[in-house]
Each structure stands twice: as C-alpha cells, then as structure tokens.
N, C-alpha and C. Protein backbone atom coordinates (compact mmCIF):
# COMPACT_ATOMS: atom_id res chain seq x y z
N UNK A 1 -20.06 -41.36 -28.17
CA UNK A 1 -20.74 -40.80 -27.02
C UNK A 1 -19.72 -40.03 -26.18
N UNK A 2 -20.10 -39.07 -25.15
CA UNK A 2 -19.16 -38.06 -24.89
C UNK A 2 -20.17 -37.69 -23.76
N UNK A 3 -19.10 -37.50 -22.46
CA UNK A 3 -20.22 -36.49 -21.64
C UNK A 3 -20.45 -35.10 -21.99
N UNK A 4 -21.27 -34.53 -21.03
CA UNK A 4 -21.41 -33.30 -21.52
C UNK A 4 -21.28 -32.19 -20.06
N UNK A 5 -20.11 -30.76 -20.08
CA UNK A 5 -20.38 -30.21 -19.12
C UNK A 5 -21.55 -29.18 -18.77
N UNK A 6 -22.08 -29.09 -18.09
CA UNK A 6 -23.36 -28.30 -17.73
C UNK A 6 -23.27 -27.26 -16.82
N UNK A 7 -23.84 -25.70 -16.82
CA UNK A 7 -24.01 -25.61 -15.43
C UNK A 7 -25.21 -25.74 -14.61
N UNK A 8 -24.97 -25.26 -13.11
CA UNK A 8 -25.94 -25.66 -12.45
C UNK A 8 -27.61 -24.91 -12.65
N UNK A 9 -27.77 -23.83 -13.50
CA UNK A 9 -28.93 -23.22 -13.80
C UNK A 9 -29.55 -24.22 -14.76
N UNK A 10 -28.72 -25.30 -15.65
CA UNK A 10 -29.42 -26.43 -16.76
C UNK A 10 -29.91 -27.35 -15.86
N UNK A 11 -29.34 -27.74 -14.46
CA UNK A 11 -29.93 -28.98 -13.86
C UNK A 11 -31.34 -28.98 -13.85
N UNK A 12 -31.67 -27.80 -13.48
CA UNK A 12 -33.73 -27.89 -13.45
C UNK A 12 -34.00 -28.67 -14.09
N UNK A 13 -33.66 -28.11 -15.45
CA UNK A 13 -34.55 -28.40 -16.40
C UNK A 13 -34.12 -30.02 -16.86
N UNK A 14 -32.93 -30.62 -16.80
CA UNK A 14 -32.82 -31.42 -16.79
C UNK A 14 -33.39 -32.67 -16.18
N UNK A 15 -33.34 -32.01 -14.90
CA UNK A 15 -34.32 -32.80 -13.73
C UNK A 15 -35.92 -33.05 -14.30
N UNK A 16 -36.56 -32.19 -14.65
CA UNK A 16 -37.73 -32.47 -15.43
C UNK A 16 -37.80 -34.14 -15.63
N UNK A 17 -36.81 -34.89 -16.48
CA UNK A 17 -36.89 -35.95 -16.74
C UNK A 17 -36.66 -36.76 -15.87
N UNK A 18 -37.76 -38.14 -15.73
CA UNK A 18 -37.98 -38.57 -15.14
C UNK A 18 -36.65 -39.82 -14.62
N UNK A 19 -36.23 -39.71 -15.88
CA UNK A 19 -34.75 -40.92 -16.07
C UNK A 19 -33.60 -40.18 -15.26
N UNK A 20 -33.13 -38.38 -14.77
CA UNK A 20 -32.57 -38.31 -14.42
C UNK A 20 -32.00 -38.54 -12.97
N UNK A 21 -30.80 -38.21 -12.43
CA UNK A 21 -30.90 -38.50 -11.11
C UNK A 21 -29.13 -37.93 -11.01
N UNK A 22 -29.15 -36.76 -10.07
CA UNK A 22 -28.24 -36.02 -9.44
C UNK A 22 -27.70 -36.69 -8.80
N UNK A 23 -26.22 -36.61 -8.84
CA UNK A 23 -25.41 -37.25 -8.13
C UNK A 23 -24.19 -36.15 -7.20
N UNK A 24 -24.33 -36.26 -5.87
CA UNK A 24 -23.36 -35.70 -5.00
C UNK A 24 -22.72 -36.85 -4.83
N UNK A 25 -21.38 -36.13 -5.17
CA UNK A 25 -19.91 -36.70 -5.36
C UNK A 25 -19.12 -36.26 -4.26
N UNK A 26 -19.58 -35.04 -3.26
CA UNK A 26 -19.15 -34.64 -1.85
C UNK A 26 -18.48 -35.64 -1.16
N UNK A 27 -18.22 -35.61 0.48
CA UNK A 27 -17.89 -36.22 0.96
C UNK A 27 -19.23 -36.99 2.21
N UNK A 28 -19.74 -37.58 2.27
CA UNK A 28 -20.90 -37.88 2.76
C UNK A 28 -21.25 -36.89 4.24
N UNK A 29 -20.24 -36.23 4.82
CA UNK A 29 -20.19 -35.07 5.81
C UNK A 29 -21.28 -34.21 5.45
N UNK A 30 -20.52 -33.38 4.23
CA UNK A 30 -21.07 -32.35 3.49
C UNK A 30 -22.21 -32.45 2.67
N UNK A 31 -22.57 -33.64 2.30
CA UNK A 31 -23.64 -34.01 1.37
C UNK A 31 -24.68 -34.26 3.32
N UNK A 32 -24.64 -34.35 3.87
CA UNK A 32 -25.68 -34.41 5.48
C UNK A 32 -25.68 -33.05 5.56
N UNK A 33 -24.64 -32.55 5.53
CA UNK A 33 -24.83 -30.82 6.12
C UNK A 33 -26.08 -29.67 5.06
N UNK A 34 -25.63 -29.81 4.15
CA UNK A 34 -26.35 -30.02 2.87
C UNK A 34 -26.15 -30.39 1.88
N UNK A 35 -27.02 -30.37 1.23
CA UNK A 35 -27.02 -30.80 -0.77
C UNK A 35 -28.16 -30.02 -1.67
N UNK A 36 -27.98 -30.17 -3.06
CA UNK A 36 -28.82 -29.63 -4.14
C UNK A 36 -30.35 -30.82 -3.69
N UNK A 37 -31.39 -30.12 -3.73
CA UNK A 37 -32.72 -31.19 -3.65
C UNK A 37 -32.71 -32.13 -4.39
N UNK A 38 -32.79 -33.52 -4.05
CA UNK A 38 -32.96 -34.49 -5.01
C UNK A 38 -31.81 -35.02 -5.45
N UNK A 39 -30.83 -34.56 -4.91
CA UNK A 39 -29.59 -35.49 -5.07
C UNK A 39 -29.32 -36.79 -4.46
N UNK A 40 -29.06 -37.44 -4.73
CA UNK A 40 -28.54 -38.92 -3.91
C UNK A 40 -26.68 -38.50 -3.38
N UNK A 41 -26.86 -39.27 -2.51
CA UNK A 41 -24.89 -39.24 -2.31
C UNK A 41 -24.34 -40.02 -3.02
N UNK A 42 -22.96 -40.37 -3.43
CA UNK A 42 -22.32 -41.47 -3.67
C UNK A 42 -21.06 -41.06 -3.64
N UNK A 43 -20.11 -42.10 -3.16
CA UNK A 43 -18.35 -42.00 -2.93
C UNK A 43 -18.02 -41.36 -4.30
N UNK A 44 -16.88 -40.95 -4.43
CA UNK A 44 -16.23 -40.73 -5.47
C UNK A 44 -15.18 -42.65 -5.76
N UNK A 45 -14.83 -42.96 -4.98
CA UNK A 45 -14.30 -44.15 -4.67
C UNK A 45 -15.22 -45.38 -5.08
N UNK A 46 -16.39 -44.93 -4.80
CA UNK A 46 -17.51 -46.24 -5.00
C UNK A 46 -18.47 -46.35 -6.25
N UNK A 47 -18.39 -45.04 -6.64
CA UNK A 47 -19.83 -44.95 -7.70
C UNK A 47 -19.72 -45.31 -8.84
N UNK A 48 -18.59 -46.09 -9.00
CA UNK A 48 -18.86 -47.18 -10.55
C UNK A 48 -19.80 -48.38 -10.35
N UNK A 49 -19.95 -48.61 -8.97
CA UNK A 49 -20.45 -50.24 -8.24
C UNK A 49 -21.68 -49.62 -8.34
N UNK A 50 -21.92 -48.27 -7.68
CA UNK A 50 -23.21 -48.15 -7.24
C UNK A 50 -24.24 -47.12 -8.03
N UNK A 51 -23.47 -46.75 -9.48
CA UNK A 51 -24.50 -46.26 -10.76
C UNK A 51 -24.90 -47.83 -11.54
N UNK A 52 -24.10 -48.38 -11.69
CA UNK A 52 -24.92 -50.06 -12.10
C UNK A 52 -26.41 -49.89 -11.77
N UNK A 53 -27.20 -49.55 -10.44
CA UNK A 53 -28.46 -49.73 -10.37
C UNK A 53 -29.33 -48.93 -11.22
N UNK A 54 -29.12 -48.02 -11.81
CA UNK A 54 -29.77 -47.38 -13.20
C UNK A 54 -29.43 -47.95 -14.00
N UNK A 55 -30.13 -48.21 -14.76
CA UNK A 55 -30.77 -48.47 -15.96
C UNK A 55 -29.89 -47.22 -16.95
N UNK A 56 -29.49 -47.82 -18.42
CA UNK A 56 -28.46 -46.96 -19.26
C UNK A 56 -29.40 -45.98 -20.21
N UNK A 57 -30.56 -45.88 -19.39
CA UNK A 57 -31.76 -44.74 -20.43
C UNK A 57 -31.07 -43.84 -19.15
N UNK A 58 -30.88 -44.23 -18.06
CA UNK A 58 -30.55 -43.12 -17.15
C UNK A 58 -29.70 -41.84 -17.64
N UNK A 59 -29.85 -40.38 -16.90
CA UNK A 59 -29.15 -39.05 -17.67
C UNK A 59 -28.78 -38.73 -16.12
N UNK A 60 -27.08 -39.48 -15.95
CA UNK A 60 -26.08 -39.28 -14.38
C UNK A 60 -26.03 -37.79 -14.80
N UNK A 61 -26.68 -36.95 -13.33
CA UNK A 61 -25.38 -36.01 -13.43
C UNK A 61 -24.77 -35.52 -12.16
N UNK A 62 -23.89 -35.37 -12.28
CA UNK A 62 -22.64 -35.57 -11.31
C UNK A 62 -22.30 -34.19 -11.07
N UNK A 63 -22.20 -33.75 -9.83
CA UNK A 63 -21.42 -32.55 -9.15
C UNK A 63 -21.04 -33.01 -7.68
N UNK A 64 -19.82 -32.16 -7.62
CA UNK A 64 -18.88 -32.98 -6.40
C UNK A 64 -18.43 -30.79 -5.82
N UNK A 65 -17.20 -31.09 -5.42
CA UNK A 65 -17.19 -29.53 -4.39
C UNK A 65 -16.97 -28.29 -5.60
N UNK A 66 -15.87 -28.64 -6.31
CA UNK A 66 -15.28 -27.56 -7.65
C UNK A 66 -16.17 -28.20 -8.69
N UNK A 67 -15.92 -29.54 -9.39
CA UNK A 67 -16.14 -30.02 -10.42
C UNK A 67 -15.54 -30.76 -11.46
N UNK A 68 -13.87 -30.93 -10.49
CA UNK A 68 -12.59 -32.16 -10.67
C UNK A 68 -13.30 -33.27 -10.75
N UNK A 69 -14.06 -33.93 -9.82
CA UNK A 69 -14.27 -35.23 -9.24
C UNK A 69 -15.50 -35.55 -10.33
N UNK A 70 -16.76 -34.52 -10.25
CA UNK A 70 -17.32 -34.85 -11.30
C UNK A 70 -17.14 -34.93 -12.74
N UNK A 71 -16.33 -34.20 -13.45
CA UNK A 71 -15.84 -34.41 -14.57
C UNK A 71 -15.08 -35.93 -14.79
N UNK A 72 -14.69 -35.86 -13.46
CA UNK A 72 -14.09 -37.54 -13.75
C UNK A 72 -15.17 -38.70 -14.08
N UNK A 73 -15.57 -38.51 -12.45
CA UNK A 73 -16.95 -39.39 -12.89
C UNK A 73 -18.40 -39.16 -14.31
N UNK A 74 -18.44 -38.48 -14.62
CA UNK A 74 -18.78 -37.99 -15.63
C UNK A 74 -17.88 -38.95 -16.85
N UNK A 75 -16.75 -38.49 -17.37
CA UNK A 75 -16.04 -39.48 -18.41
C UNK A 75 -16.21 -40.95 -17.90
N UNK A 76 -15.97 -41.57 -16.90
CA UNK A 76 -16.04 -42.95 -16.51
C UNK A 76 -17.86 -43.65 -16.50
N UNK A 77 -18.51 -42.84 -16.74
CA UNK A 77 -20.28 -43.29 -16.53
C UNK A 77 -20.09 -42.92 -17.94
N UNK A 78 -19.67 -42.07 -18.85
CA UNK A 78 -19.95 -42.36 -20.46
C UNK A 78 -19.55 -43.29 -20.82
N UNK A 79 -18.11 -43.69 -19.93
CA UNK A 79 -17.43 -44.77 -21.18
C UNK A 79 -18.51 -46.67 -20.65
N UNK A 80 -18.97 -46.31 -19.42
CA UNK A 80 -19.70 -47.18 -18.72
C UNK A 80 -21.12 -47.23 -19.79
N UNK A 81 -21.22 -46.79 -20.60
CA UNK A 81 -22.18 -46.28 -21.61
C UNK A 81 -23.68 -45.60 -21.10
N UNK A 82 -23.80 -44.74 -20.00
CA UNK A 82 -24.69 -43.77 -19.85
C UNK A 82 -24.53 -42.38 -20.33
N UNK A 83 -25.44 -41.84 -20.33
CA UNK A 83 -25.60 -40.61 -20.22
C UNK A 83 -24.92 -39.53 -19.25
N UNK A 84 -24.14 -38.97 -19.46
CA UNK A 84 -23.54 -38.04 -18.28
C UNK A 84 -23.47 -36.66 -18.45
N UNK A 85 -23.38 -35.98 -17.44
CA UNK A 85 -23.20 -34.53 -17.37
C UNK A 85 -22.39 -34.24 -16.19
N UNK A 86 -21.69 -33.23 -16.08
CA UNK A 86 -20.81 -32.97 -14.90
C UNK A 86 -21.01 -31.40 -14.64
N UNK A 87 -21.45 -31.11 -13.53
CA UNK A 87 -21.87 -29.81 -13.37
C UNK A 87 -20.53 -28.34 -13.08
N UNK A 88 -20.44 -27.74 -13.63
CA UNK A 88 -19.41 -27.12 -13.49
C UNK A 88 -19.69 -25.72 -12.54
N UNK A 89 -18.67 -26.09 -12.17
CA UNK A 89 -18.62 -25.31 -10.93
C UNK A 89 -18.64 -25.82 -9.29
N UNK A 90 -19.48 -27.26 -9.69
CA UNK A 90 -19.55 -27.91 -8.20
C UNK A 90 -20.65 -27.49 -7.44
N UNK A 91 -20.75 -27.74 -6.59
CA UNK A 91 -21.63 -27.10 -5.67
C UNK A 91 -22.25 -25.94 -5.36
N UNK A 92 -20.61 -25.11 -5.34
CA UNK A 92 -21.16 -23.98 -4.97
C UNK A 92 -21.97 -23.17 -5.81
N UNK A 93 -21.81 -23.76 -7.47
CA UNK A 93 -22.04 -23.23 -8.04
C UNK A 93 -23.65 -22.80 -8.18
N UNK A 94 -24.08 -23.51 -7.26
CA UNK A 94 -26.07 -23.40 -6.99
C UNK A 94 -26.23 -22.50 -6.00
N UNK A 95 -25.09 -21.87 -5.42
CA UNK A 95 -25.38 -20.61 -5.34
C UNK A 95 -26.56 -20.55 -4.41
C-alpha cells in the first residue's frame, strides 16, 4: 500500500465518496480564516490520535499550506493502514 499524490482539481471527485474526508493540516488560524468546503481541521502534531476515529475503509486526504506537511501525513495514515492522498500544491492550490 502506498499513498497517493493528487491535485486539487481530483478532490471533487474524490469527495463524491461517501468514506472520504478532507483533511486541513493548516494552522487552526488559517483553517478559521478559511478552508476548502468540507474539510475538517486537524494539528499536524495531533492527527495520528485524531484519524483513529475513521474507520480504515476511510480515503484521508490531506492538504496543509505547500504540501510538505501533507505528504508527511499522507505516508504516516498509509503506513497506519488507510487510504491516503496528499494534495499537491496545498492550499493554494484550489485556487
């Protein structure tokens, strides 16, 4: 198993599924100021504790400001044995 990088024009469609669930990896500031719709927040510091509450049918995907932080988290939720994607580009990349 292996994550997978994505960009942010695949999230739609990804989102479709009902198992998925966007993850802002921001700093909880910037994730208030704004975020992508339908994202949840989570620390970069915390979100090994706090992806446990999905279920491993779950499809994480993770974008943080560039796409450092999510790629990380991204490898650490595969080896956690979910599903991952890490959005490249980050944020801005939704444009």
């Amino acid at each position: 198993m292996s994550f997978e990088i994505i960009n942010a024009r695949m999230v739609k469609a990804y989102m479709q599924d009902k198992n998925a669930v966007l993850i802002d990896l921001r700093p909880q500031n910037e994730y208030l100021q704004e975020h992508v719709e339908g994202a949840v927040h989570m620390e970069m510091n915390t979100f090994e504790r706090e992806i446990v509450r999905y279920d491993k049918t779950a499809v994480l995907i993770f974008y943080c400001d560039r796409g450092a932080n999510s790629m990380i988290a991204a490898r650490r939720a595969d080896e956690m044995g979910y599903a991952a994607k890490s959005v490249i580009g980050g944020y801005g990349a939704f444009g």
